[in-house]
Protein backbone atom coordinates (compact mmCIF):
# COMPACT_ATOMS: atom_id res chain seq x y z
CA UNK A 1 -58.13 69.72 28.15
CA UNK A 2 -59.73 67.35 31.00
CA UNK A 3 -62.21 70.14 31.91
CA UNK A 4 -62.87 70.74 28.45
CA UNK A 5 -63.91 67.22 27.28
CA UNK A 6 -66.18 66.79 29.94
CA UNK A 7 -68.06 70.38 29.14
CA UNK A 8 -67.96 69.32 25.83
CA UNK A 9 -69.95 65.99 27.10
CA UNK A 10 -72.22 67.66 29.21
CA UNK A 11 -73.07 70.15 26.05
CA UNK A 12 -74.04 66.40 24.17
CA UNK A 13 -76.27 65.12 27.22
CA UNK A 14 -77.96 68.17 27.10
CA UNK A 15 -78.62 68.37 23.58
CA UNK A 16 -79.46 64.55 23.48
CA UNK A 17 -82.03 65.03 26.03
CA UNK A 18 -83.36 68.21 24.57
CA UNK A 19 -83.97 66.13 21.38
CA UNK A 20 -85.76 63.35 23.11
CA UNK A 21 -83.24 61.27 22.13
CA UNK A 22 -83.59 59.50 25.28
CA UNK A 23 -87.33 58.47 24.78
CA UNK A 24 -86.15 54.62 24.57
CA UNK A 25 -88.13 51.96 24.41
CA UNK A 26 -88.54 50.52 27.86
CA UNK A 27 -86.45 47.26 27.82
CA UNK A 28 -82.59 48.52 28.17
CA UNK A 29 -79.51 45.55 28.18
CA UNK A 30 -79.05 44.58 31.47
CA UNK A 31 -76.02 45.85 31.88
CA UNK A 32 -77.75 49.29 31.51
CA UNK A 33 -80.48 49.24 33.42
CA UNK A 34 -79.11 51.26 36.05
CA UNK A 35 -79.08 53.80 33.74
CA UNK A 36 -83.03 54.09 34.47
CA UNK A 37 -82.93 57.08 36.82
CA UNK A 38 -80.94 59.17 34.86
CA UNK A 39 -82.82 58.61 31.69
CA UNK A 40 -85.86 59.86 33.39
CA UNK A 41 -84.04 62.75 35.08
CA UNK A 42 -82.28 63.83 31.23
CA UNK A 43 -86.13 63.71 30.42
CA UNK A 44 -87.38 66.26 32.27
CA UNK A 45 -85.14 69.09 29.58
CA UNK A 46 -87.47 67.17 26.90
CA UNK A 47 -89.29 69.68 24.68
CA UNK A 48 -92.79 69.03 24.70
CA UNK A 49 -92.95 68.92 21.13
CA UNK A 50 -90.87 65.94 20.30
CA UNK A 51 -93.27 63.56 21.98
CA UNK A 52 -95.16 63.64 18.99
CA UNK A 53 -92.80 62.45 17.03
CA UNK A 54 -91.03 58.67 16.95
CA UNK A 55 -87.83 58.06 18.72
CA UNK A 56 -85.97 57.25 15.88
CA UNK A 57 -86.58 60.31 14.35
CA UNK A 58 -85.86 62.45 17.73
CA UNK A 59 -82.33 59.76 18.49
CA UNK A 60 -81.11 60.51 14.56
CA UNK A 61 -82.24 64.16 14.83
CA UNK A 62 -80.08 64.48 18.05
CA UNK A 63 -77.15 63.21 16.68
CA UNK A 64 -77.19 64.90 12.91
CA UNK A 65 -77.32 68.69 15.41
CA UNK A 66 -74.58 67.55 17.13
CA UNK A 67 -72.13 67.30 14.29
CA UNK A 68 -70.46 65.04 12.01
CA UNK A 69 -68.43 63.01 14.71
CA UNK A 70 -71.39 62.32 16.99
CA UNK A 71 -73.03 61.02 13.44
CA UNK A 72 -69.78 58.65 13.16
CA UNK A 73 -70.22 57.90 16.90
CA UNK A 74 -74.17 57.03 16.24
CA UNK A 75 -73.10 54.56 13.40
CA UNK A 76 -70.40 53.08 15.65
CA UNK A 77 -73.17 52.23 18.32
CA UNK A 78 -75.47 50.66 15.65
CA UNK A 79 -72.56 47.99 15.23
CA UNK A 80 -73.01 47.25 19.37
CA UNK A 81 -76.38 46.04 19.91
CA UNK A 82 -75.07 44.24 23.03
CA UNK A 83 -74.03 47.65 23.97
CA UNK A 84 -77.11 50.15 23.42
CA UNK A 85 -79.97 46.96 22.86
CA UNK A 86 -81.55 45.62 19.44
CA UNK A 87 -83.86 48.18 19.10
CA UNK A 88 -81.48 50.96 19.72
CA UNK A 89 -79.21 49.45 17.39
CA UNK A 90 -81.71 49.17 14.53
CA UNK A 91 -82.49 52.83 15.11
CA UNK A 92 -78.96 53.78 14.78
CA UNK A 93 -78.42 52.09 11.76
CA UNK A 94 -80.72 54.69 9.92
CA UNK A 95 -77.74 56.79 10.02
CA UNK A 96 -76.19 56.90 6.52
CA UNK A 97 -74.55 60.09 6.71
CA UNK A 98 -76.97 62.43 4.93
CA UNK A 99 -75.32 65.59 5.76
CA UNK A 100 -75.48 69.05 5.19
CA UNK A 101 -72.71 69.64 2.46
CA UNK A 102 -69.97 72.67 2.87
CA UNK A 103 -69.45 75.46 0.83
CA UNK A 104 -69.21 74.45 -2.87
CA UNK A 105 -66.90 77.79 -3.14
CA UNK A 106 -63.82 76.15 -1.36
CA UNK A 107 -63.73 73.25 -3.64
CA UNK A 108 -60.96 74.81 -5.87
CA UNK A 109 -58.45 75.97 -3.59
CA UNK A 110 -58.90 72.29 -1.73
CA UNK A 111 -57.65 70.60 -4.89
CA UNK A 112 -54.87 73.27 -6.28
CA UNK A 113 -53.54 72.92 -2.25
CA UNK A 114 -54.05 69.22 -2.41
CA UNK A 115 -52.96 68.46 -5.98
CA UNK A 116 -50.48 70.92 -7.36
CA UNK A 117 -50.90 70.92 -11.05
CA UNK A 118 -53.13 67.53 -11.23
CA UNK A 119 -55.88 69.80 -10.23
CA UNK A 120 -56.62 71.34 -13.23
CA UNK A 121 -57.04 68.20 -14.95
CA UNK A 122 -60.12 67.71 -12.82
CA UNK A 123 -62.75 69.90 -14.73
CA UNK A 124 -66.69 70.51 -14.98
CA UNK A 125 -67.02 69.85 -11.06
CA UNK A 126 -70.96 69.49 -10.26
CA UNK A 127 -72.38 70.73 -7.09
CA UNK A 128 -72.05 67.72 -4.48
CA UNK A 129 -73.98 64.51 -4.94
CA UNK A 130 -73.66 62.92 -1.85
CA UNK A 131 -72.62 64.60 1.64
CA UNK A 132 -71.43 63.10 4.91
CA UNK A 133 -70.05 63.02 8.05
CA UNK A 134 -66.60 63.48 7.17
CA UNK A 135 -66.35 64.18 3.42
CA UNK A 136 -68.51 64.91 0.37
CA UNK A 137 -68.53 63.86 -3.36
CA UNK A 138 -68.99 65.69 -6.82
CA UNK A 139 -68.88 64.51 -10.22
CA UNK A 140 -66.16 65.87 -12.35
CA UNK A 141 -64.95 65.62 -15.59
CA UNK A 142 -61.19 64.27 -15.69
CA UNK A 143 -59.12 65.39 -18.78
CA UNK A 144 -55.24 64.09 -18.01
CA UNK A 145 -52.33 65.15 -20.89
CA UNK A 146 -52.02 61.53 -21.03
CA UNK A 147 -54.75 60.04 -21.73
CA UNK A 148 -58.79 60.06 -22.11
CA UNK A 149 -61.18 62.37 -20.76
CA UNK A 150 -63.57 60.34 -18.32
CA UNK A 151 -66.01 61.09 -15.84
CA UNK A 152 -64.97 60.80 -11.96
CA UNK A 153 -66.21 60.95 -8.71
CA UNK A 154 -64.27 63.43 -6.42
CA UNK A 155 -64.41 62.94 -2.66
CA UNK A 156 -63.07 65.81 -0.57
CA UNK A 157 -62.70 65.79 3.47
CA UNK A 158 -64.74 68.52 5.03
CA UNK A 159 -62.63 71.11 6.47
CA UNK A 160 -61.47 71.27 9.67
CA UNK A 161 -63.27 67.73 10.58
CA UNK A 162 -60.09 66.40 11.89
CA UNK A 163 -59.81 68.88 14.58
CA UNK A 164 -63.44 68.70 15.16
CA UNK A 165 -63.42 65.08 15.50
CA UNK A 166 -60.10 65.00 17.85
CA UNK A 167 -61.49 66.85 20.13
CA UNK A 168 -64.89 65.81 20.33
CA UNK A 169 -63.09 62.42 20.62
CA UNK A 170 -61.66 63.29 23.99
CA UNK A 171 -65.54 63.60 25.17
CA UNK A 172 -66.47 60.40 24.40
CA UNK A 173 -63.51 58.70 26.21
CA UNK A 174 -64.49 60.93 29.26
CA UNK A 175 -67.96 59.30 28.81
CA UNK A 176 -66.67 56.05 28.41
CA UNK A 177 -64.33 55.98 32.02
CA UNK A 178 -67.31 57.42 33.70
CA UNK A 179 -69.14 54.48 32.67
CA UNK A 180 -66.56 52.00 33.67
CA UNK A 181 -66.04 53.98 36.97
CA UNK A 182 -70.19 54.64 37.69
CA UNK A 183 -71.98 51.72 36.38
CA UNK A 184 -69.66 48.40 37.29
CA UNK A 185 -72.07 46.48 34.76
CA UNK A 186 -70.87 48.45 31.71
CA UNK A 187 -67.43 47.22 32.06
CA UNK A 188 -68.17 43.90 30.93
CA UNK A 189 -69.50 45.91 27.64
CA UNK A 190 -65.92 47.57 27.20
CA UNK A 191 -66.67 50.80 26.28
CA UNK A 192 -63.45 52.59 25.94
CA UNK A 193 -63.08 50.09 23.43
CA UNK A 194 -65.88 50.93 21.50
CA UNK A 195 -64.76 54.26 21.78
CA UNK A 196 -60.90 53.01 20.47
CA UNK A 197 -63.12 51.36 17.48
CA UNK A 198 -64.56 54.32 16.84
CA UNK A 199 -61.31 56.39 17.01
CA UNK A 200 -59.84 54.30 14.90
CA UNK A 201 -62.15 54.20 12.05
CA UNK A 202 -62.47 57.49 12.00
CA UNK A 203 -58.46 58.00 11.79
CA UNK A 204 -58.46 55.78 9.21
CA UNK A 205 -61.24 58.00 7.45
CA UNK A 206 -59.71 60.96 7.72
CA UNK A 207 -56.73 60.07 5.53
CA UNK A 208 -58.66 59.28 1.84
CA UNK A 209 -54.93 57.65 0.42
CA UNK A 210 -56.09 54.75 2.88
CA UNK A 211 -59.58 54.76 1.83
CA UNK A 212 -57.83 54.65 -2.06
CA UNK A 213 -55.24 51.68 -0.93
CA UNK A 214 -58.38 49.46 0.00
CA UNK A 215 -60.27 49.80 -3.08
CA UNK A 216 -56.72 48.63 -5.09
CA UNK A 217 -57.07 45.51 -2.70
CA UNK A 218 -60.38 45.02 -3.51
CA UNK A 219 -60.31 45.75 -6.80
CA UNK A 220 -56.42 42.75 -7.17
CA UNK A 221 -59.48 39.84 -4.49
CA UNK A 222 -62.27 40.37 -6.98
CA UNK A 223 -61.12 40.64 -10.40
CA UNK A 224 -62.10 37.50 -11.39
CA UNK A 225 -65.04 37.29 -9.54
CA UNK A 226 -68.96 38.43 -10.99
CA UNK A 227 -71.49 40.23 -10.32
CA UNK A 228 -70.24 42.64 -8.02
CA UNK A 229 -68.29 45.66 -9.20
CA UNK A 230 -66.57 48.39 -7.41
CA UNK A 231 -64.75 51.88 -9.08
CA UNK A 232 -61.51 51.89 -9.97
CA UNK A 233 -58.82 54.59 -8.27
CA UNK A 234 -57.35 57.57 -10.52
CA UNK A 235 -53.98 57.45 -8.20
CA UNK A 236 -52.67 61.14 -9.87
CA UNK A 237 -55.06 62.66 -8.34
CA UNK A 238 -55.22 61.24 -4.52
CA UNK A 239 -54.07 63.26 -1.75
CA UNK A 240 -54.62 62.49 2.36
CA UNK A 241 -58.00 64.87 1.56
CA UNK A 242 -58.82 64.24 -1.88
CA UNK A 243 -59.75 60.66 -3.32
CA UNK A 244 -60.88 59.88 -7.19
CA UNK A 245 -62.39 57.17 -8.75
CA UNK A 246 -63.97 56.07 -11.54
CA UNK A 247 -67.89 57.24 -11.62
CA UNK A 248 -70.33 54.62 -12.11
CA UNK A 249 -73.75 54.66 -13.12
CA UNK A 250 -76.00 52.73 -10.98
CA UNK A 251 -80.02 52.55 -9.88
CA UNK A 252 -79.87 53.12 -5.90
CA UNK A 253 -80.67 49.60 -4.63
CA UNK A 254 -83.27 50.85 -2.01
CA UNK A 255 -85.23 52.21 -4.89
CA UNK A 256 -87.27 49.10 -5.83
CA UNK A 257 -90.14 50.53 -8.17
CA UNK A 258 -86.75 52.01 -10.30
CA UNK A 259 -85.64 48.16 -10.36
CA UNK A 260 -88.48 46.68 -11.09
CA UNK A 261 -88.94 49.45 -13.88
CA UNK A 262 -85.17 48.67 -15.25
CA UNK A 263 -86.22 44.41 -15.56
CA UNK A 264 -83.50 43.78 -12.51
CA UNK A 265 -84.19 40.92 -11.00
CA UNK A 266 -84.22 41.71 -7.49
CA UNK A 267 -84.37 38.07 -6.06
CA UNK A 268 -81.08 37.31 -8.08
CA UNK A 269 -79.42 41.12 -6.82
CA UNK A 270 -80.32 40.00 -3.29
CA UNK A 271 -78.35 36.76 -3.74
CA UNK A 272 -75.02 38.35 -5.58
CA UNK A 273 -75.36 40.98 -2.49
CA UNK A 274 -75.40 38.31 0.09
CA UNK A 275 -72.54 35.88 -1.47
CA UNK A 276 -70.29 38.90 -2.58
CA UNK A 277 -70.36 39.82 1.02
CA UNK A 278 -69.67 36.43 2.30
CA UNK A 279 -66.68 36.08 -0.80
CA UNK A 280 -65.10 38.79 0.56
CA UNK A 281 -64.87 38.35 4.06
CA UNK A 282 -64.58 34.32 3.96
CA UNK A 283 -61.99 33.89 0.81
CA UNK A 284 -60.51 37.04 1.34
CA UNK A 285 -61.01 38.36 4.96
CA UNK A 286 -61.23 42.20 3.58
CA UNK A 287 -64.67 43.26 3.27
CA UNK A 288 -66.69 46.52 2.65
CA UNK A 289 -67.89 47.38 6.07
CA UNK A 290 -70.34 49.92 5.00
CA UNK A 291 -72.66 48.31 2.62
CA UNK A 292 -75.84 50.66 3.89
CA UNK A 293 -78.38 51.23 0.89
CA UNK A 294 -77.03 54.63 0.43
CA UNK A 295 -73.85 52.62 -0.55
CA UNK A 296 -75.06 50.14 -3.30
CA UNK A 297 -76.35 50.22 -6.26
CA UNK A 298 -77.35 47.90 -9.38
CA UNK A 299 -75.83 48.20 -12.61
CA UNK A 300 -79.26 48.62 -14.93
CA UNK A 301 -77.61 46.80 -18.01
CA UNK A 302 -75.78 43.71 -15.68
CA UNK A 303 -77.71 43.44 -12.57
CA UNK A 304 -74.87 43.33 -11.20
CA UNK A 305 -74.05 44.86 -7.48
CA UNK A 306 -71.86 48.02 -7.05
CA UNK A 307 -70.59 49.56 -4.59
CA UNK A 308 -69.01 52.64 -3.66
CA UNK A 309 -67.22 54.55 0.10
CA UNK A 310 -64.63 52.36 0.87
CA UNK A 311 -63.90 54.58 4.03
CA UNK A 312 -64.90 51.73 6.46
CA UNK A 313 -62.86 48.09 5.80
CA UNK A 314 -63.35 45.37 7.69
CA UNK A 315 -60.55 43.00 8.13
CA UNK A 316 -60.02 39.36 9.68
CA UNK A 317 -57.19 36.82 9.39
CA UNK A 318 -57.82 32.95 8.47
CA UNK A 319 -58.16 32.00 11.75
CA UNK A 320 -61.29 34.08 12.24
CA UNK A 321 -62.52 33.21 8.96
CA UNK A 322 -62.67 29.74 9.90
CA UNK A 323 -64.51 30.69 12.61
CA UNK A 324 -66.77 32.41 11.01
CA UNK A 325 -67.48 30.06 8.04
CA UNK A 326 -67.67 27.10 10.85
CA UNK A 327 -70.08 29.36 12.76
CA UNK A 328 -72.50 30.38 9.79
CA UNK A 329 -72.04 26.22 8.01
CA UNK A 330 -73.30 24.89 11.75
CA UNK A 331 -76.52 26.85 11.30
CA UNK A 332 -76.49 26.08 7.76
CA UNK A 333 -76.31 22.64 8.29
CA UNK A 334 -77.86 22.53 12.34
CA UNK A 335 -74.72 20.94 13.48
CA UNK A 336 -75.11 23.29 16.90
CA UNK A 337 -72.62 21.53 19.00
CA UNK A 338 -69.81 22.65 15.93
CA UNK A 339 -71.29 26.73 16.55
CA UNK A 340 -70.37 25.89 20.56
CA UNK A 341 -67.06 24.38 20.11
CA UNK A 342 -66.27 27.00 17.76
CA UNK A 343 -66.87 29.76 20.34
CA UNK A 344 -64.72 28.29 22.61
CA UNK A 345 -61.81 27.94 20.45
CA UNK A 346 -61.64 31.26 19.71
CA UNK A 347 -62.00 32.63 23.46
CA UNK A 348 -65.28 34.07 22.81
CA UNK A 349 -66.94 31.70 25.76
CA UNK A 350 -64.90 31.28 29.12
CA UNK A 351 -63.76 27.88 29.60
CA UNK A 352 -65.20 27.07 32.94
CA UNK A 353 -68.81 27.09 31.16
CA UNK A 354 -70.57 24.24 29.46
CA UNK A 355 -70.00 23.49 25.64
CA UNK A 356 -73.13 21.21 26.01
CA UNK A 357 -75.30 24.05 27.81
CA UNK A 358 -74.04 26.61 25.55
CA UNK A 359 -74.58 24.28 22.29
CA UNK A 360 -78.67 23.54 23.74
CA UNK A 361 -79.13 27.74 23.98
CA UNK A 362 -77.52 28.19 20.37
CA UNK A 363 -79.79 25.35 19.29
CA UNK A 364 -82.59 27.44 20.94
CA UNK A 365 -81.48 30.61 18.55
CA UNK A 366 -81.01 28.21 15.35
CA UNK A 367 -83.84 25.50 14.90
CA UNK A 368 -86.77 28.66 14.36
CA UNK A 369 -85.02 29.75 11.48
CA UNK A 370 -85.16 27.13 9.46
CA UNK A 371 -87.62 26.11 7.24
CA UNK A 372 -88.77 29.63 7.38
CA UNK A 373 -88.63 32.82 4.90
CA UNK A 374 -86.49 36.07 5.95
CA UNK A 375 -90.01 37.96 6.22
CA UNK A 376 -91.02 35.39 9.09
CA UNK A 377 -87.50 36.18 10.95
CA UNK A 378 -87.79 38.86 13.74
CA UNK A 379 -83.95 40.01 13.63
CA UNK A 380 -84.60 42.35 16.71
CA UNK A 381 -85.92 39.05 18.47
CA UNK A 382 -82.86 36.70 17.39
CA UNK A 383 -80.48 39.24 18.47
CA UNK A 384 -81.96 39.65 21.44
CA UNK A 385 -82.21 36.18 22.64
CA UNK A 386 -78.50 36.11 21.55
CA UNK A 387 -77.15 38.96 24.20
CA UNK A 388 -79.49 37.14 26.54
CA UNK A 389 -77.10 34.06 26.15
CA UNK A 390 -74.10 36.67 26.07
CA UNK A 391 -75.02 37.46 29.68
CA UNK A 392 -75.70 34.06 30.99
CA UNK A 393 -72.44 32.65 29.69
CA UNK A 394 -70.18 35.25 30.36
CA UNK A 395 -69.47 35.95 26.88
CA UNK A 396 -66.68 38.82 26.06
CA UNK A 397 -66.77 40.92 22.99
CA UNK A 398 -64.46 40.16 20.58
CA UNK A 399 -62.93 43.52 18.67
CA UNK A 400 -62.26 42.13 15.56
CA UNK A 401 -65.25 40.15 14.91
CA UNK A 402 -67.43 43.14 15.61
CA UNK A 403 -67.37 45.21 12.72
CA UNK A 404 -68.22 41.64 10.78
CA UNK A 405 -71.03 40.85 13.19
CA UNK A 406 -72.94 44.42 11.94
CA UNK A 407 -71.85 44.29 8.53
CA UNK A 408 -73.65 40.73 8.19
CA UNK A 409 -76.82 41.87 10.13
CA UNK A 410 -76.70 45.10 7.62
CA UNK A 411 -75.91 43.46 4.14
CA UNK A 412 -78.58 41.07 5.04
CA UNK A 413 -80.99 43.58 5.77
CA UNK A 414 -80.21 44.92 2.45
CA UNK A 415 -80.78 41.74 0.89
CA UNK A 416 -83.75 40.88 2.63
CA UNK A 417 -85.67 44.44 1.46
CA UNK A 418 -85.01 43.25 -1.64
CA UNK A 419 -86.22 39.89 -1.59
CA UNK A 420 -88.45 39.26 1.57
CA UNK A 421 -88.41 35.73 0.49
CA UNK A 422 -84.91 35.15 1.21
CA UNK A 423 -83.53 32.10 2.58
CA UNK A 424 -80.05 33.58 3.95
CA UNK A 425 -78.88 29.97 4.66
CA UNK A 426 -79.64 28.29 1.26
CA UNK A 427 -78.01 31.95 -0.52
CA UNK A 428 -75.01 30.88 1.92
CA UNK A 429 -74.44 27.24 1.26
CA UNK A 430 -72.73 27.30 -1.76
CA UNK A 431 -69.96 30.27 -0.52
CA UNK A 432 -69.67 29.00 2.85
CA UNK A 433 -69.95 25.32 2.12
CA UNK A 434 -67.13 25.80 -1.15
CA UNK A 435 -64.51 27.52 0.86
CA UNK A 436 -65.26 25.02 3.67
CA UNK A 437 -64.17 22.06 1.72
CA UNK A 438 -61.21 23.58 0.08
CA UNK A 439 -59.88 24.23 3.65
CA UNK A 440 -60.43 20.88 4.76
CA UNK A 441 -59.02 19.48 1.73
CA UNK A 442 -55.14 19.51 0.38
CA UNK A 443 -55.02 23.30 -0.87
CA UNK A 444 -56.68 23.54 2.67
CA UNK A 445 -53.79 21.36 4.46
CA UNK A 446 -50.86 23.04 2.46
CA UNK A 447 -51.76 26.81 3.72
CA UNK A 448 -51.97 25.16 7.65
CA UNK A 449 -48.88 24.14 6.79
CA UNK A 450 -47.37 26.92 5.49
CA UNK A 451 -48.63 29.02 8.31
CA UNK A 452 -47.12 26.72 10.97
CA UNK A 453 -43.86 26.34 8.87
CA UNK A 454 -43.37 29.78 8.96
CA UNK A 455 -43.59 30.06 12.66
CA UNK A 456 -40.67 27.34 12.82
CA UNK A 457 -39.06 29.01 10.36
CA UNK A 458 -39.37 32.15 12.68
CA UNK A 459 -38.10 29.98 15.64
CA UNK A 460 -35.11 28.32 14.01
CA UNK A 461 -33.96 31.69 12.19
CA UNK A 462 -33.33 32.73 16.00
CA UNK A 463 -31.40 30.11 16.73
CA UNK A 464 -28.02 31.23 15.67
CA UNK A 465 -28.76 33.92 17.62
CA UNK A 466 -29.72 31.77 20.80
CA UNK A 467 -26.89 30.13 19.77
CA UNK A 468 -24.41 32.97 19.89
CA UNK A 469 -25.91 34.34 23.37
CA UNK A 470 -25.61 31.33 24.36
CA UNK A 471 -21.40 30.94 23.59
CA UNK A 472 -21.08 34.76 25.12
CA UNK A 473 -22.53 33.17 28.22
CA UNK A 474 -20.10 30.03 28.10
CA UNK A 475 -17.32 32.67 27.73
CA UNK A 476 -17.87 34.53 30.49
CA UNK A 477 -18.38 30.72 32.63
CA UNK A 478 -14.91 30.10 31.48
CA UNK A 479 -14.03 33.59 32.77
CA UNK A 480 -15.49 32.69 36.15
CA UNK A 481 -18.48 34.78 35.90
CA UNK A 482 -21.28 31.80 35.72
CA UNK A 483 -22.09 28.89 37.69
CA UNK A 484 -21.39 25.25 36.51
CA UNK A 485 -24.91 24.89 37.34
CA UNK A 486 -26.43 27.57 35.11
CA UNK A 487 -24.00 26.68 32.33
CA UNK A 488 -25.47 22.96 32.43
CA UNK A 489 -29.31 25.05 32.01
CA UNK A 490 -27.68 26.79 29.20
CA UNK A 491 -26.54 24.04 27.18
CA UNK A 492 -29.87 21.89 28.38
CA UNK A 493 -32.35 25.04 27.11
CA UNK A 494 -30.45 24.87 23.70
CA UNK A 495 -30.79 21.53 22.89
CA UNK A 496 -34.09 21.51 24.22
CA UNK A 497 -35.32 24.44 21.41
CA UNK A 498 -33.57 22.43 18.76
CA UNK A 499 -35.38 19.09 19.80
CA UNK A 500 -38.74 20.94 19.84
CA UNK A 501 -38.62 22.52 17.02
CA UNK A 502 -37.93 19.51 15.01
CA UNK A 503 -40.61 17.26 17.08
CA UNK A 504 -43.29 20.94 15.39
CA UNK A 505 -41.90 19.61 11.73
CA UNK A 506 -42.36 15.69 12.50
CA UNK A 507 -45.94 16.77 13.91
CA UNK A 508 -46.70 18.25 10.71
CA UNK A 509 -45.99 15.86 8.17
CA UNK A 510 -47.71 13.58 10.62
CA UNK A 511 -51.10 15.97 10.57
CA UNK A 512 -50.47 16.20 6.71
CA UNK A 513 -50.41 12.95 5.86
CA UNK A 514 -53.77 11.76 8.63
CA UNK A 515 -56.07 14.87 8.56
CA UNK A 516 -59.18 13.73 7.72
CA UNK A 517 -61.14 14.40 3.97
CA UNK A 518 -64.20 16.85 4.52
């Protein structure tokens, strides 16, 4: 299996090189720069031919031959600029699964073994409209006994992708411990855990009655919300590799002459883009973590966003989304020293740096972008000076925040091709700004509460039980089997946890009643 994964590995080096897919720009991450000398070596198997072309075109073209797991693997990547460098990154995310679809023939005989009987409610199946790395979609006609006939979108797992992605899995993990074990640098970069992101995604992927449980969530945070829609789920007809929806009609948002021919205001469909995505992960902290053009469209009689594959979620608890909404409100509102103190709260800078030093190089990062459009905003140059201040203060990556961190730099490259005068921050205010005060105020204050309550609610449910262990062990003093002196501990450590926990419930009421208005 071992010997396998690493041929397997070798096979994608090869074909990488072969590709030119390691013509990269000159300026690697630091923590990849000793990677130089076997660049140039893996360049030497370049065919002269693709050194007329860019290297996006030869890293994408590399990746697509591979197969649709090395595509998943390219898209994971994109999300790790800190990993693979700004540029590199950027590159990646060109990859929006634009696949070769499979055989149109074994659609049938996927649905009867998928859904039984439900199957032949699904009629008037259209070749695909949309292939990718892991499944493909037609449009369909749905005719149940029960109700309307409607038209659906069917999405159907490629076969055989889960084996093909296991063990092509088991490659990149080989890759990922001979980084950690080569290149001492890299380990600071965590790759196996960029591989465990990627295996997980993908897992998650592969089984489309997930993908059809978060649009139901999505569908119960936004129902009251506008101008941003998503398709509904026809639950009959879900299996683990069959998913349908409601279809919905839509002008591709990267097509901007169609826009501008439909009257869609694309300055207004930038901002609903923009503060849907911040709703969603800020109020809600479940977000669509896929929102590349190929994704979204705009309704031509609303304006309004929609959006469709629900196959990558993004999910953070409150905690994080205070961070987050502290984080984005400091730039908003240049209060750097709040972005610094934030980081350190959550773990994401070592305590033994400087809050001050760290505050002056986020400051550095912060004060060009204001006062200036999106169009005068070099992402590629912001990001980079931010993994330059990753390196210099230690920073670690932080799992769960990173799927956010590329879904923000994608939906607002999104927004900004449609509007290239966008003002991200000023779009942001009123979403980050809202939610903001309604924490710090008493809706804000109850759900602190309720979230520390129920972790002393936690702790004093145990307590009979302490309680209880804590008679079995007086019993067996009496019996002669403890110490007087541990028996004193005993009865000490119990009325300790009692005092405790009701000094937690005093502190509350205390923090309810003197936490400062917003």
């Amino acid at each position: 299996m071992i010997l396998s994964a690493y041929f397997r590995l070798f096979r994608a080096g090869y074909v990488l090189a072969r590709e030119g897919a390691l013509s990269i720009p000159g300026e690697l991450p630091p923590a990849l720069a000793p990677l130089r000398v076997g660049i140039w070596l893996g360049r030497l198997v370049e065919r002269p031919s693709v050194r007329r072309t860019g290297h996006v075109e030869r890293l994408n073209k590399a990746l697509n031959r591979l197969g649709p797991t090395y595509v998943k693997f390219g898209q994971t990547l994109a999300t790790r600029p800190d990993v693979v460098g700004p540029q590199i990154a950027n590159d990646l995310s060109g990859l929006q699964d634009k696949m070769e679809p499979f055989d149109p023939a074994l659609v049938p005989a996927i649905l009867t073994a998928a859904l039984g009987d439900k199957a032949g409610e699904l009629t008037e199946l259209s070749p695909p409209v949309a292939a990718a790395s892991i499944a493909q979609v037609h449009k369909a006609r749905l005719k149940p006994a029960d109700g309307l006939p409607k038209t659906v979108a069917v999405k159907i797992l490629r076969p055989g992708v889960e084996a093909r992605f296991m063990a092509d899995i088991e490659s990149f993990y080989a890759a990922a411990r001979l980084a950690e074990g080569w290149v001492k640098s890299t380990r600071r970069l965590r790759p196996t855990e960029v591989v465990e992101t990627l295996d997980r995604s993908a897992r998650l992927e592969l089984d489309l009655r997930l993908e059809a449980a978060a649009i139901s969530e999505m569908v119960e945070n936004i129902k009251d919300d506008t101008g941003f829609v998503i398709p509904t789920v026809s639950w009959d007809h879900v299996a683990q590799n069959v998913l349908t929806t409601s279809w919905v009609e839509g002008i591709p948002i990267r097509e901007h002459a169609a826009l501008d021919a439909a009257g869609i205001d694309r300055k207004a469909l930038a901002a609903k883009l923009l503060q849907g995505f911040l709703r969603h992960a800020i109020r809600d902290g479940f977000f669509h973590a896929d929102m590349h053009p190929g994704n979204l469209f705009a309704d031509p009689k609303t304006g309004d966003v929609i959006a469709v594959d629900f196959g990558i979620m993004g999910r953070i608890n409150r905690k994080e989304r205070r961070f987050l909404a502290d984080i984005l409100y400091g730039f908003i509102t240049r209060n750097y020293r709040l972005v610094a103190e934030r980081h350190f709260d959550i773990g994401y800078v070592p305590k033994d740096q400087s809050v001050d030093d760290f505050a002056l190089a986020i400051r550095s990062i912060g004060e060009p972008l204001h006062g200036r459009t999106a169009s005068d905003i070099s992402m590629a140059k912001v990001l980079g000076q931010l993994f330059a201040i990753t390196d210099l203060f230690s920073m670690q990556t932080r799992p769960e925040l990173v799927l956010l961190q590329k879904s923000m730099v994608l939906v607002e490259g999104v927004a900004r091709a449609l509007d290239p005068d966008l003002d991200i921050w000023t779009v942001a205010e009123p979403v980050v700004g809202d939610w903001l005060r309604k924490e710090a105020g008493p809706l804000g204050r109850i759900e602190d509460l309720k979230e520390h309550f129920k972790v002393i609610a936690e702790a004093a449910g145990r307590l009979p039980v302490i309680a209880a262990q804590a008679e079995l062990a007086l019993a067996d003093y009496h019996a002669g089997k403890l110490t007087p002196r541990r028996d004193g501990l005993l009865r000490w450590a119990l009325l300790g946890l009692i005092g405790v926990t009701g000094l937690a419930m005093l502190a509350l009421l205390y923090r309810l009643v003197t936490m400062p208005s917003w």
